[in-house]
Structure formats: C-alpha cells, structure tokens
Protein backbone atom coordinates (compact mmCIF):
# COMPACT_ATOMS: atom_id res chain seq x y z
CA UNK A 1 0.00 0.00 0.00
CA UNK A 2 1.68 2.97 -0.93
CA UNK A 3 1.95 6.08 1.58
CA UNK A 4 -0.65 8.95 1.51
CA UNK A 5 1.75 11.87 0.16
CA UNK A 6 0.83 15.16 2.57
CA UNK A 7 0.54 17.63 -0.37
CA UNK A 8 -0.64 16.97 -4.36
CA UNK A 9 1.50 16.76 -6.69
CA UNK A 10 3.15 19.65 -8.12
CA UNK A 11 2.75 19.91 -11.87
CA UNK A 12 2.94 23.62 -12.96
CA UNK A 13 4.98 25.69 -12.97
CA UNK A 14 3.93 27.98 -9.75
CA UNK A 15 3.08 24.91 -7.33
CA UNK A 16 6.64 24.88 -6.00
CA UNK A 17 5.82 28.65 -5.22
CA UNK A 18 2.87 27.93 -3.28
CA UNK A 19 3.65 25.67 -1.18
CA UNK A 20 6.60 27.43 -0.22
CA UNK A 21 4.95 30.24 0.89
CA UNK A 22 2.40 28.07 2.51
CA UNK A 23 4.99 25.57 4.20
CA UNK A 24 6.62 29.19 5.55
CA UNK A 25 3.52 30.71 7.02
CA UNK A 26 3.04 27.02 8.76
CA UNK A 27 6.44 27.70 10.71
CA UNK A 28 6.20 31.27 11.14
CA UNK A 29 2.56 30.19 13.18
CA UNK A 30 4.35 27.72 14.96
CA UNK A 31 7.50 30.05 15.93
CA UNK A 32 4.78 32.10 17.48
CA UNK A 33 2.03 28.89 18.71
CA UNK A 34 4.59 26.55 20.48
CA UNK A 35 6.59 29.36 22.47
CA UNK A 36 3.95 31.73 23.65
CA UNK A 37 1.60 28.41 24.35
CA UNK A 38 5.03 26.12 26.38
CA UNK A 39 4.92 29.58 28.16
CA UNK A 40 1.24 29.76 29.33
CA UNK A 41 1.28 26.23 30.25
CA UNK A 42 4.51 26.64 32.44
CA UNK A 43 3.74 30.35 34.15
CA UNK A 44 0.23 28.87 34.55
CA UNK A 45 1.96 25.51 36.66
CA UNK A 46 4.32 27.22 38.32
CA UNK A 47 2.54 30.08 40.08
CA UNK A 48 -0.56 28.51 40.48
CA UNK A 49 -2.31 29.58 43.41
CA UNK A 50 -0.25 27.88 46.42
CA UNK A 51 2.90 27.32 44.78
CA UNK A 52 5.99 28.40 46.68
CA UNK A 53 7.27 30.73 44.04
CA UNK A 54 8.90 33.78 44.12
CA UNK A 55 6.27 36.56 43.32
CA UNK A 56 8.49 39.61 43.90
CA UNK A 57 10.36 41.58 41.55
CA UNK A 58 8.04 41.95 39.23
CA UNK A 59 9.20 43.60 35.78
CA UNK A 60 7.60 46.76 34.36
CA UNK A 61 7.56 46.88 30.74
CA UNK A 62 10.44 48.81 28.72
CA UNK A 63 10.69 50.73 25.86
CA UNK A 64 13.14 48.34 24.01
CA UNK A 65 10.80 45.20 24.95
CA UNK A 66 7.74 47.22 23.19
CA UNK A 67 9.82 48.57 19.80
CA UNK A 68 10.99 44.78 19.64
CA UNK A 69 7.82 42.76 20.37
CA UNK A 70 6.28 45.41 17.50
CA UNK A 71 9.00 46.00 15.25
CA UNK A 72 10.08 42.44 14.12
CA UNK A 73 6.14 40.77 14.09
CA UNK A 74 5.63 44.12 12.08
CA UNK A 75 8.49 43.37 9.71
CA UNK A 76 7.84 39.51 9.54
CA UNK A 77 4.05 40.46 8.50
CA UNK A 78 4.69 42.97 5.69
CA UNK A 79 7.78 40.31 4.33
CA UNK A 80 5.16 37.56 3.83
CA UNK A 81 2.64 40.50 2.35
CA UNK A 82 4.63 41.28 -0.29
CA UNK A 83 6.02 37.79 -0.59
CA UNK A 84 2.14 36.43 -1.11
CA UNK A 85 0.99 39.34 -3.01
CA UNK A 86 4.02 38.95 -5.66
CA UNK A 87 2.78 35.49 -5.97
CA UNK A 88 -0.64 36.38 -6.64
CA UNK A 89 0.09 38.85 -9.67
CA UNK A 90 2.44 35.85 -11.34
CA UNK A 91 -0.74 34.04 -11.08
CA UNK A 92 -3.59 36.52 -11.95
CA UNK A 93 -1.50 37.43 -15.04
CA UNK A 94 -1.65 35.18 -17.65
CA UNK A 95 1.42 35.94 -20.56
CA UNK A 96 0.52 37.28 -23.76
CA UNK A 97 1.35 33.99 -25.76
CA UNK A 98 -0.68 31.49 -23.82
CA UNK A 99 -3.03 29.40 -25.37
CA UNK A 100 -6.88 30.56 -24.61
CA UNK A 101 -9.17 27.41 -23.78
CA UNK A 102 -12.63 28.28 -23.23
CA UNK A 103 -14.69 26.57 -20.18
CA UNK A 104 -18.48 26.22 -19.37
CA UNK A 105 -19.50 25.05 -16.28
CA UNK A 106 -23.05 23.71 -15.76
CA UNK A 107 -25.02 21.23 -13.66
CA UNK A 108 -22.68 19.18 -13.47
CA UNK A 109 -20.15 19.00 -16.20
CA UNK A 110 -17.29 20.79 -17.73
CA UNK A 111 -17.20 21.71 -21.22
CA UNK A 112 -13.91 22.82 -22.80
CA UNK A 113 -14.02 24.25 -26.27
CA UNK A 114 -10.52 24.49 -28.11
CA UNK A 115 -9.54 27.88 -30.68
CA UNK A 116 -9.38 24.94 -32.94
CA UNK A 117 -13.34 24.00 -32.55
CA UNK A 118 -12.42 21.05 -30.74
CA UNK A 119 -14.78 20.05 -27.72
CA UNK A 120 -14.43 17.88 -24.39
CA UNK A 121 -16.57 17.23 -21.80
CA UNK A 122 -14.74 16.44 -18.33
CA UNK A 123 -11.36 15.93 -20.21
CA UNK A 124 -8.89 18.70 -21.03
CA UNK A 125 -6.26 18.23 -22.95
CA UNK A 126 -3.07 20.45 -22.72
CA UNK A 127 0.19 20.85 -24.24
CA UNK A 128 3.36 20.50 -21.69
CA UNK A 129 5.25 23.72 -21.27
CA UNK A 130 2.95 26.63 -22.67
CA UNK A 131 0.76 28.58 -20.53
CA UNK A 132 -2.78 27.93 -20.58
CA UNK A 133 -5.55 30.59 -19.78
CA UNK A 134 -9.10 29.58 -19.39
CA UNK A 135 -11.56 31.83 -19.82
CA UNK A 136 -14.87 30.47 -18.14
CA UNK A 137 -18.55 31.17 -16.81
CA UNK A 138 -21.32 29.68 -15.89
CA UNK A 139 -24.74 28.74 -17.33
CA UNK A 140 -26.40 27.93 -14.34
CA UNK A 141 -24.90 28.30 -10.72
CA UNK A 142 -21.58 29.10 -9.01
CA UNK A 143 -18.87 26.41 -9.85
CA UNK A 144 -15.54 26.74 -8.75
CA UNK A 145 -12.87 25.55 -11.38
CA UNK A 146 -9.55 23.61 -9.23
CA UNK A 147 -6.61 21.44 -10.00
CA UNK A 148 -4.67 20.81 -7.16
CA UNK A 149 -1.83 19.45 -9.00
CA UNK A 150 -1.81 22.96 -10.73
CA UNK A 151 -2.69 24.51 -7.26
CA UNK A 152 -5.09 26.57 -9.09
CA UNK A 153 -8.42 27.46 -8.26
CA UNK A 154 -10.92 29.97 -9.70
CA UNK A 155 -14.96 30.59 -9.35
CA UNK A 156 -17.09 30.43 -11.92
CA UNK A 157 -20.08 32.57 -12.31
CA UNK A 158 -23.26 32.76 -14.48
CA UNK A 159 -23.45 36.12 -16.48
CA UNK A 160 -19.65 36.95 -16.20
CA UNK A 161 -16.25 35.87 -17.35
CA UNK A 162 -13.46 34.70 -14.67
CA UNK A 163 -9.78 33.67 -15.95
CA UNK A 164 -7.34 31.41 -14.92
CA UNK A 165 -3.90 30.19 -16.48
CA UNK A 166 -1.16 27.87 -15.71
CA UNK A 167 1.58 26.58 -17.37
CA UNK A 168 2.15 22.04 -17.23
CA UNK A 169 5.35 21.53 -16.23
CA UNK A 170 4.93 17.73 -16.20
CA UNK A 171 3.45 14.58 -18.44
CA UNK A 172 0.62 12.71 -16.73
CA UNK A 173 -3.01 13.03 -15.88
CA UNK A 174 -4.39 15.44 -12.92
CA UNK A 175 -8.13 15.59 -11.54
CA UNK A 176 -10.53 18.13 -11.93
CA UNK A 177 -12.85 19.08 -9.02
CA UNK A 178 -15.72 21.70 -8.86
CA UNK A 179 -15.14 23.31 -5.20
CA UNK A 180 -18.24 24.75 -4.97
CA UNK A 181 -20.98 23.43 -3.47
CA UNK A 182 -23.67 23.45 -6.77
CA UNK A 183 -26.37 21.25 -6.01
CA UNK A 184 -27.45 17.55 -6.05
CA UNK A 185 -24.99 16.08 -7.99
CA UNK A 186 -21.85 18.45 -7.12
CA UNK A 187 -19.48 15.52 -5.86
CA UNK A 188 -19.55 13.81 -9.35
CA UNK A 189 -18.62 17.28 -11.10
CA UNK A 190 -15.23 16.50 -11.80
CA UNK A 191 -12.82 15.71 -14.80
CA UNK A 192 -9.26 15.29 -15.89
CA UNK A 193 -6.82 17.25 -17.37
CA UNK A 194 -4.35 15.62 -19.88
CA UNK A 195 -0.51 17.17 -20.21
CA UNK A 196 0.63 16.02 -23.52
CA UNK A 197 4.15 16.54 -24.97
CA UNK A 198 3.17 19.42 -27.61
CA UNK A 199 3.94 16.98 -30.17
CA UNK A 200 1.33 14.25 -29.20
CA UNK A 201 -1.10 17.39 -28.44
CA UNK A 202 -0.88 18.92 -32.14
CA UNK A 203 -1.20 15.27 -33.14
CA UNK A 204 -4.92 15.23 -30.71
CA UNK A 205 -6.03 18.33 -32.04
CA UNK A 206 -5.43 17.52 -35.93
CA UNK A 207 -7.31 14.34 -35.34
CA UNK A 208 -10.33 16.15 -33.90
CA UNK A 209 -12.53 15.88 -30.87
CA UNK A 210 -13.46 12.67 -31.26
CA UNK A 211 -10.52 10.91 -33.07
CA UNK A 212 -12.10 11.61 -36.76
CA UNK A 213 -10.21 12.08 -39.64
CA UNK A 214 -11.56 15.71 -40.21
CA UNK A 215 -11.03 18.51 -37.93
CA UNK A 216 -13.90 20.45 -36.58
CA UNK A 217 -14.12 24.22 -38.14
CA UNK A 218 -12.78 26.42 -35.57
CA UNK A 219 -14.96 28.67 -32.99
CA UNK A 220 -13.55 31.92 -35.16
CA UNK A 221 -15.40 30.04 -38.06
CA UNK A 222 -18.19 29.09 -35.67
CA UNK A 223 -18.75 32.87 -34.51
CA UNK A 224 -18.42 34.52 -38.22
CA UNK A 225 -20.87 31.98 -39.12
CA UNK A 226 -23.12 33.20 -36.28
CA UNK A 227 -22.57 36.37 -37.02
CA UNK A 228 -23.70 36.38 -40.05
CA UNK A 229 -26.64 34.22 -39.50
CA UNK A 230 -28.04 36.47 -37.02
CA UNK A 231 -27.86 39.18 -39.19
CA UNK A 232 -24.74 41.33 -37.28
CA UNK A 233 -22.99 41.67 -40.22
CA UNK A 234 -25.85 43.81 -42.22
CA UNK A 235 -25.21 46.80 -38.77
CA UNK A 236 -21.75 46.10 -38.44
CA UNK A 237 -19.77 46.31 -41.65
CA UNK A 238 -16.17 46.56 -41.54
CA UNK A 239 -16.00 49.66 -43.42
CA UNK A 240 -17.98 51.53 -40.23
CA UNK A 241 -20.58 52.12 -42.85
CA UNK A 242 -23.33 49.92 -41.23
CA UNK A 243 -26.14 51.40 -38.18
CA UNK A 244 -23.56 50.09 -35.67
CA UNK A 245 -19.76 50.63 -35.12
CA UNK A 246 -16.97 48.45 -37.21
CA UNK A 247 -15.55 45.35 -35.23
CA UNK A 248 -12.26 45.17 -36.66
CA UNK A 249 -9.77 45.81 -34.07
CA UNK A 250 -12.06 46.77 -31.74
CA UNK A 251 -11.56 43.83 -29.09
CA UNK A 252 -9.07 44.92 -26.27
CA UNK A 253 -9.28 48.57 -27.14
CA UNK A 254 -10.72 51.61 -24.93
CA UNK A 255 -14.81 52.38 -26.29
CA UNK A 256 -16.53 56.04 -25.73
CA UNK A 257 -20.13 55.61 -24.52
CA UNK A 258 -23.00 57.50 -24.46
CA UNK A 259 -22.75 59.93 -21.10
CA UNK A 260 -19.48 60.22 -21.61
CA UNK A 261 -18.22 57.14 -20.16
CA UNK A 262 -15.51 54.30 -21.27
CA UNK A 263 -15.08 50.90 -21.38
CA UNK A 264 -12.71 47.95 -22.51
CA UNK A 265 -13.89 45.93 -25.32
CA UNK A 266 -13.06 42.67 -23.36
CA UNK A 267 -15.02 39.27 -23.42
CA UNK A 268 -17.12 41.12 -21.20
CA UNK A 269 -18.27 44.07 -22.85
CA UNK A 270 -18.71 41.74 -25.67
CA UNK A 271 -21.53 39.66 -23.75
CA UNK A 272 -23.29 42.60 -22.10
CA UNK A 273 -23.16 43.99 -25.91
CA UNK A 274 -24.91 40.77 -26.96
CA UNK A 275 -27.69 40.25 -24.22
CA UNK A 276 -27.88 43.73 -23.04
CA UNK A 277 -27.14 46.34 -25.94
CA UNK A 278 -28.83 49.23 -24.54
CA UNK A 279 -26.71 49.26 -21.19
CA UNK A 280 -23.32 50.03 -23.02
CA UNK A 281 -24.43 51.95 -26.38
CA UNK A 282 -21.50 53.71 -28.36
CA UNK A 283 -21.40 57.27 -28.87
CA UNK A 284 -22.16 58.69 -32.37
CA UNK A 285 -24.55 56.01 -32.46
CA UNK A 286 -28.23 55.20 -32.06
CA UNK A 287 -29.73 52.35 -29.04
CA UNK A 288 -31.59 50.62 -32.32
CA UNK A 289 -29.57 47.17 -31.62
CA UNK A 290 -32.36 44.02 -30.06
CA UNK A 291 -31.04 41.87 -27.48
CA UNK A 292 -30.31 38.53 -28.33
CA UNK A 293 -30.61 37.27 -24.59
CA UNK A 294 -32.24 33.52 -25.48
CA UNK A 295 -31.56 33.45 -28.60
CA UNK A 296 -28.19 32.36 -28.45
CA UNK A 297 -26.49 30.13 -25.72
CA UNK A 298 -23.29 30.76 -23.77
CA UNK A 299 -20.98 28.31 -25.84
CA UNK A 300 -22.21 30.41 -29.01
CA UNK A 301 -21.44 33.57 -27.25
CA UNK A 302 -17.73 32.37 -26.76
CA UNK A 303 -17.71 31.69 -30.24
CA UNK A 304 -18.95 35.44 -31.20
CA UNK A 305 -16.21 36.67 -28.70
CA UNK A 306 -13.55 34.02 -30.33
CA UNK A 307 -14.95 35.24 -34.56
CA UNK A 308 -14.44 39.34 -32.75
CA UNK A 309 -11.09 38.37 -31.36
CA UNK A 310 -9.71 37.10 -35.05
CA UNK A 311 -10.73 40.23 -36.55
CA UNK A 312 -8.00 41.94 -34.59
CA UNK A 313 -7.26 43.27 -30.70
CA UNK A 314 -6.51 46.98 -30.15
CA UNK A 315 -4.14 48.20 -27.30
CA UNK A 316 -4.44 51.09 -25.64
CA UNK A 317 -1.17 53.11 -25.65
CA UNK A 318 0.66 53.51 -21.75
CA UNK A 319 -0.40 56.39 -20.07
CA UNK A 320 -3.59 57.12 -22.79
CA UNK A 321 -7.23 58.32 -22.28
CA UNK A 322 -9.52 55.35 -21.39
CA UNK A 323 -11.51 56.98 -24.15
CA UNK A 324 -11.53 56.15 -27.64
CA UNK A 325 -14.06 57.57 -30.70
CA UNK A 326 -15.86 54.36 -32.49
CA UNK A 327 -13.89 52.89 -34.97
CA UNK A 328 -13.62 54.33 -38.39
C-alpha cells in the first residue's frame, strides 16, 4: 500500500511557489504557537495559586521590549505581504502567448471548447510547457474551477467571465474538481486534465474531438458563421458604414459611450453587448440594436467573442485616455 503523500503533486509551474509560501507561514505560526503556548502552560503551573514561588520583583515593561515585540512581528508580516501578493500577480496574469481554452460550467459537467473547434466534456487536454488561460462562466450556478496538481483554483459565475492560467510543467493526468458546493450532484462534477508533450497534443487536435479524420471548423469560423446568421454583419460592416460601429480591431481597445463614459472591449463588454445592448451603447450612435438574450447560448457567445477576437485586438497606448471615438 503505498503512503498517503501530505501535499498533491506539483505539476505547474507555480506549485513549488505555493507551497513554499504556505509551508513558511506554517512555521512562522508555529514560531509564534509553540513558544507563547510552552509559556502559558509553564507560568500557569508554576505560580498557580499555592505554589511556593517567588512573586516579587516583578518587571515593568520597557521601551526596548515594546519597539521589539512590535517591530520584528511588524516586519515579519509585511515580508510575507509582499512575498504572497508577488505570488498572486504571477498568477492573476496570464502571458501574452498562452493558449486561450474556453470553459463552461453547468449542472454538473465541464465543457472545454478548443480555438481549434475542438470540444471535451470532463477531459482537457493540454500541451506540456505553454501557458494555458481559461476563460470560463457559468450557465447555471456558481462552480468553482480547481486542480490541485496545478494549485489553481478559480470561481465560476453565471453572467460573467473569470480567468485562470497555468503553465504544465509535467506529463501525466491530474483531476478536476468543482469546489463549490452546486447542487445535487456536485461531488460527481469533476474531470481530468491531460498534459501532452506538444507533439502528441498537435497530433490530438489535428485528429479532432473525437478521433475523426476531419477537424472540426474552428470557434472563429463558428462565430463569423453566427454572425452572419443572425444578421450582425448587415449593422456592423467593416468599413464603419453599417447602423452600428466596425468590429475590426475593436476587441481589447478603450470604447466612448453615451454619457461620456468608457469601457474595454473585453469578453465582457462583448456579452453585455450581446444580451444587453442598450446598457453600453457607443457614442455617435443610435440604441436601435435588439437583445439577443435567449436566442443564443453561452458556448455560441464564446464563439462570437472568439470570430471578434480574429478580426483583430486593439491596445491602448501607456499612459492614454480610457476613451476612444468608435472605430472608423
């Protein structure tokens, strides 16, 4: 029988990370625990009331005693602050060139859709070595997204977008939990995620989801598909011509309302655009586009957000106005 190991494994490439910063906050509360509490237990034995101890002398407190007792826990404190809070930037900041996996939770599944249109449900396959960001939501309740061999762990929530990266820094096969409490059936809401050398994974994806010999047409292909079906494309034409603002190059950049406020064209925006198009209208143009709310479901509205990604991100200069007029 083999030995119950104390801590997951660590297979990414900020694991190492947190466990060292939790294994150090373990012994910084025990420096403190096991002193002050041998202490209580032996003042509280040896002048217990009857003991033949020597009560006199008492000491008054000093002022080097105070600026040390509040100095160096003070210190300690604000080391493992910014220790911790360096740590948690690394791992809300997903790099530029990872590779965006879109996730749907729902009672009680995961669904992972691939750039390349391929699909999984409760399997995720990755390639060793590059970061991965997920980009998830919900369509029902709150599910919470963790791999404790990645030691990552993110909520998910209906009617937003939550994100989450890591980067495989090992071959082999890691569960999947939801660590949320979602309803009936939340202890079976699990999964696996598969770290592939990037060989064998380009070798999964051009075989397609399900092992076929053609590959499924992308979600940019999906979404400009979509687009068009729903009729989007007649308002907004890339030449800015159309009843509603131009798309290309629009995703990532800064957007001038109505009222004179901004907002980043983010997966976000992009959703509330689609289900709620009268909360976030562009200046220099009219409120005249419906809502779509029920008419198209979540995994099409990552596809619409994957088809408006392709067409080109903006990036909003260092330093600029969060303010931008709508694109020519």
């Amino acid at each position: 029988m083999g030995q119950l190991p104390l801590m997951p494994e660590q297979a990414s490439t900020v694991a190492g990370q947190v466990d060292l910063l939790y294994y150090a906050l373990i012994a910084l509360s025990l420096l403190f625990a096991l002193p002050i509490a041998g202490l209580t237990v032996y003042f509280a034995v040896k002048y217990r009331r009857g003991a033949r101890a020597d009560r006199s002398g008492q000491i008054t407190a000093t002022l080097p005693y105070e600026l040390t007792w509040t100095i160096v826990p003070t210190l300690m404190a604000l080391g493992v602050f910014v220790w911790a809070a360096t740590l948690y930037f690394r791992i809300e900041r997903p790099p530029a060139d990872a590779l965006e996996i879109y996730v749907l939770g729902r009672q009680w599944m995961w669904e992972f859709q691939h750039p390349e249109g391929q699909r999984e449900l409760a399997e995720l396959h990755v390639p060793l070595g590059r970061p991965v960001k997920l980009l998830m939501t919900s369509e029902d309740v709150i599910h919470s997204f963790y791999v404790p061999a990645f030691r990552v762990k993110q909520d998910v929530l209906p009617g937003r977008y939550t994100a989450i990266w890591f980067q495989p820094s090992k071959v082999g096969e890691y569960h999947l939990f939801c660590a949320e409490y979602c309803g009936t059936d939340h202890a079976v809401m699990g999964g696996v995620v598969y770290v592939m050398e990037p060989a064998a994974y380009q070798a999964w994806l051009g075989g397609g989801a399900a092992g076929g010999p053609q590959a499924p047409q992308t979600m940019a292909a999906a979404g400009e598909k979509l687009f068009s079906g729903l009729g989007c494309s007649g308002c907004h034409r890339m030449d800015g011509s159309g009843a509603g603002p131009s798309l290309v190059g629009v995703f990532g950049s800064p957007v001038q309302l109505q009222g004179g406020q901004s907002a980043i064209a983010d997966e976000g925006y992009v959703r509330n655009s689609i289900l709620l198009p009268q909360s976030q209208v562009v200046a220099g143009y009219q409120p005249v586009m419906p809502s779509f709310k029920g008419q198209v479901s979540e995994s099409q509205i990552l596809q619409l957000i994957a088809y408006i990604k392709s067409l080109g991100a903006g990036q909003a200069a260092p330093g600029a106005s969060q303010t931008a007029q709508p694109p020519p």
